[in-house]
C-alpha atoms as a PDB file:
ATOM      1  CA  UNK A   1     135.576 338.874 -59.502  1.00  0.00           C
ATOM      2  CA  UNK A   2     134.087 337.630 -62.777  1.00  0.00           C
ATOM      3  CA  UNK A   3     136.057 334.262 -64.730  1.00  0.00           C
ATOM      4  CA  UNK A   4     137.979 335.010 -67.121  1.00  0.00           C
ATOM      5  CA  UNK A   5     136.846 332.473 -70.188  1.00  0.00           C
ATOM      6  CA  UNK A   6     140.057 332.536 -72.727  1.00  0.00           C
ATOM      7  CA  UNK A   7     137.909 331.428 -75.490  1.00  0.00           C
ATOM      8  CA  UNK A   8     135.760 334.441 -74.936  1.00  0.00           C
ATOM      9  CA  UNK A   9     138.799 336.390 -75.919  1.00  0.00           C
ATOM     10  CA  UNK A  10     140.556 334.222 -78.272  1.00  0.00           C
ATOM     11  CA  UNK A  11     140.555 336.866 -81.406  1.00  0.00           C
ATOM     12  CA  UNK A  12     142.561 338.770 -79.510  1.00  0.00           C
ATOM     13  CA  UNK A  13     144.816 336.428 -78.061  1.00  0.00           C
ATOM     14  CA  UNK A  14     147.285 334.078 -80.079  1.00  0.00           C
ATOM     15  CA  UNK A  15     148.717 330.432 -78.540  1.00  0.00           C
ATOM     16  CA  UNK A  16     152.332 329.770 -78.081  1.00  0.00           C
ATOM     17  CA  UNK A  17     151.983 326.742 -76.504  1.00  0.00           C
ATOM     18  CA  UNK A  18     149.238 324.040 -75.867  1.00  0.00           C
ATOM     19  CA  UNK A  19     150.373 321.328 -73.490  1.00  0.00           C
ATOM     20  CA  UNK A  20     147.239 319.473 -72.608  1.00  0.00           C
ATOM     21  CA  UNK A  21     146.490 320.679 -69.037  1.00  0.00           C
ATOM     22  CA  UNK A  22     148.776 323.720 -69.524  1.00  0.00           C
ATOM     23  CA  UNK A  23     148.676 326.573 -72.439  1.00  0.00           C
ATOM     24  CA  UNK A  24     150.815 329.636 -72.871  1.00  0.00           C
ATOM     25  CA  UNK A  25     148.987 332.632 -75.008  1.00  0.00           C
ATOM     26  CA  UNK A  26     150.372 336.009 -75.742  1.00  0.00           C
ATOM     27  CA  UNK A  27     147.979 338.838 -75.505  1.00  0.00           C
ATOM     28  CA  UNK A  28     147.501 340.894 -79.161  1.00  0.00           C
ATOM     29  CA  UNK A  29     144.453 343.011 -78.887  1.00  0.00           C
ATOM     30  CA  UNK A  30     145.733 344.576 -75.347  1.00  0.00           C
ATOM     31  CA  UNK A  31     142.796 342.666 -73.121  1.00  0.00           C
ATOM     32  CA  UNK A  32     142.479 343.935 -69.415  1.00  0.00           C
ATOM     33  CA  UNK A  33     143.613 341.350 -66.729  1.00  0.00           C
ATOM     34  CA  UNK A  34     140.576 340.302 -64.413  1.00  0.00           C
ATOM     35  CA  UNK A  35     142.706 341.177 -61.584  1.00  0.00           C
ATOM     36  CA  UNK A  36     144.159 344.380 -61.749  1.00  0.00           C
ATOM     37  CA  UNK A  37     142.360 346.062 -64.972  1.00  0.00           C
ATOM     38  CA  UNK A  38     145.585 346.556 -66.810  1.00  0.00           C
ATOM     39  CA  UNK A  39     146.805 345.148 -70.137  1.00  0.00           C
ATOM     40  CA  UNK A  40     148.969 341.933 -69.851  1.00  0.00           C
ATOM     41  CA  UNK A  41     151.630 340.405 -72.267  1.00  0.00           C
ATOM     42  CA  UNK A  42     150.916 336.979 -71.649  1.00  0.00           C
ATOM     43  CA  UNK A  43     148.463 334.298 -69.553  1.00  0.00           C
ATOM     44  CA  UNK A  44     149.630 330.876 -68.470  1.00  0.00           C
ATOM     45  CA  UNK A  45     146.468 328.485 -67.896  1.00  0.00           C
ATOM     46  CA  UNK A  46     146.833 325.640 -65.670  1.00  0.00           C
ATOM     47  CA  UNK A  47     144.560 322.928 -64.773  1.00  0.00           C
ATOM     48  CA  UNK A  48     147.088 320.941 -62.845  1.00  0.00           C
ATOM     49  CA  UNK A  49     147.259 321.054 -59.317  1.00  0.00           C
ATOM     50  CA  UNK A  50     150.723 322.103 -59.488  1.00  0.00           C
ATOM     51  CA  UNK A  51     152.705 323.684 -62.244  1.00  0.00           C
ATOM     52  CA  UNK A  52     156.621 325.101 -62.766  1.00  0.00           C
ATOM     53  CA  UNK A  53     155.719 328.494 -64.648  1.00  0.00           C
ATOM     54  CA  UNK A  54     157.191 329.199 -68.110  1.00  0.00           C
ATOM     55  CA  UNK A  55     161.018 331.194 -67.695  1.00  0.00           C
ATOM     56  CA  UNK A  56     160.322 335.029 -67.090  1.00  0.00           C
ATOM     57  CA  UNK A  57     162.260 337.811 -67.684  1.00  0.00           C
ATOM     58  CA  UNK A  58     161.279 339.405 -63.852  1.00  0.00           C
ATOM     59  CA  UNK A  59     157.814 340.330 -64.518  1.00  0.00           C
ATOM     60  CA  UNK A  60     155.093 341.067 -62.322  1.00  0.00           C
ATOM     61  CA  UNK A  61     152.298 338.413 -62.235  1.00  0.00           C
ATOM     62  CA  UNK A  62     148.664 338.663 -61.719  1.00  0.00           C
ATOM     63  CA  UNK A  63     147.104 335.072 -60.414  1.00  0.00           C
ATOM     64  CA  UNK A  64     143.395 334.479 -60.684  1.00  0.00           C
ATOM     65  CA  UNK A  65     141.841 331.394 -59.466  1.00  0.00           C
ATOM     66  CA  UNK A  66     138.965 329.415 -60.512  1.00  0.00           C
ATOM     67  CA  UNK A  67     136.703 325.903 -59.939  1.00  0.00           C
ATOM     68  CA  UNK A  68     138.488 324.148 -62.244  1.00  0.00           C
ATOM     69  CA  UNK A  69     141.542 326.296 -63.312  1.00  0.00           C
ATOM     70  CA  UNK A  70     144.246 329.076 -62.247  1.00  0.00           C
ATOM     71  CA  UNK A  71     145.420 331.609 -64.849  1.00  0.00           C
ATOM     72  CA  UNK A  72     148.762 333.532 -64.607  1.00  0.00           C
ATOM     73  CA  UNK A  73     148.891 337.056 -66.341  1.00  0.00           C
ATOM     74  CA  UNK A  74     152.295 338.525 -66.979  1.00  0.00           C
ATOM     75  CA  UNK A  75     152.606 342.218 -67.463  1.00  0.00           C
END
């Protein structure tokens, strides 16, 4: 499965929220999750080793795991 680099796609994405360690961006340009191929709303990035994820509205979640990070996609 190939990283997903968020600054690779940052013209298409827009930040909500920038916490450091954590961010929160919602998805504008309809960019394909790394894990399943479809569109998602919104990606969580975490570099902690353990997180409490942003309030959802009952979502499904797409997790994808990395080195030195783990990003949450919300569709």
């Amino acid at each position: 499965m190939p990283e997903f680099d968020v600054h690779e796609h940052r013209h298409a994405l827009k930040q909500l929220r920038d916490a450091g360690d954590t961010s929160l961006w919602e998805n504008r340009k309809a960019v394909a999750c790394p894990a399943c191929g479809e569109p998602f709303d919104r990606l969580f990035t975490t570099r902690q080793s353990a997180t409490r994820f942003p309030e959802n509205d009952g979502a499904r979640f797409c997790l994808v795991r990395e080195a030195d990070a783990i990003h949450v996609f919300r569709h």
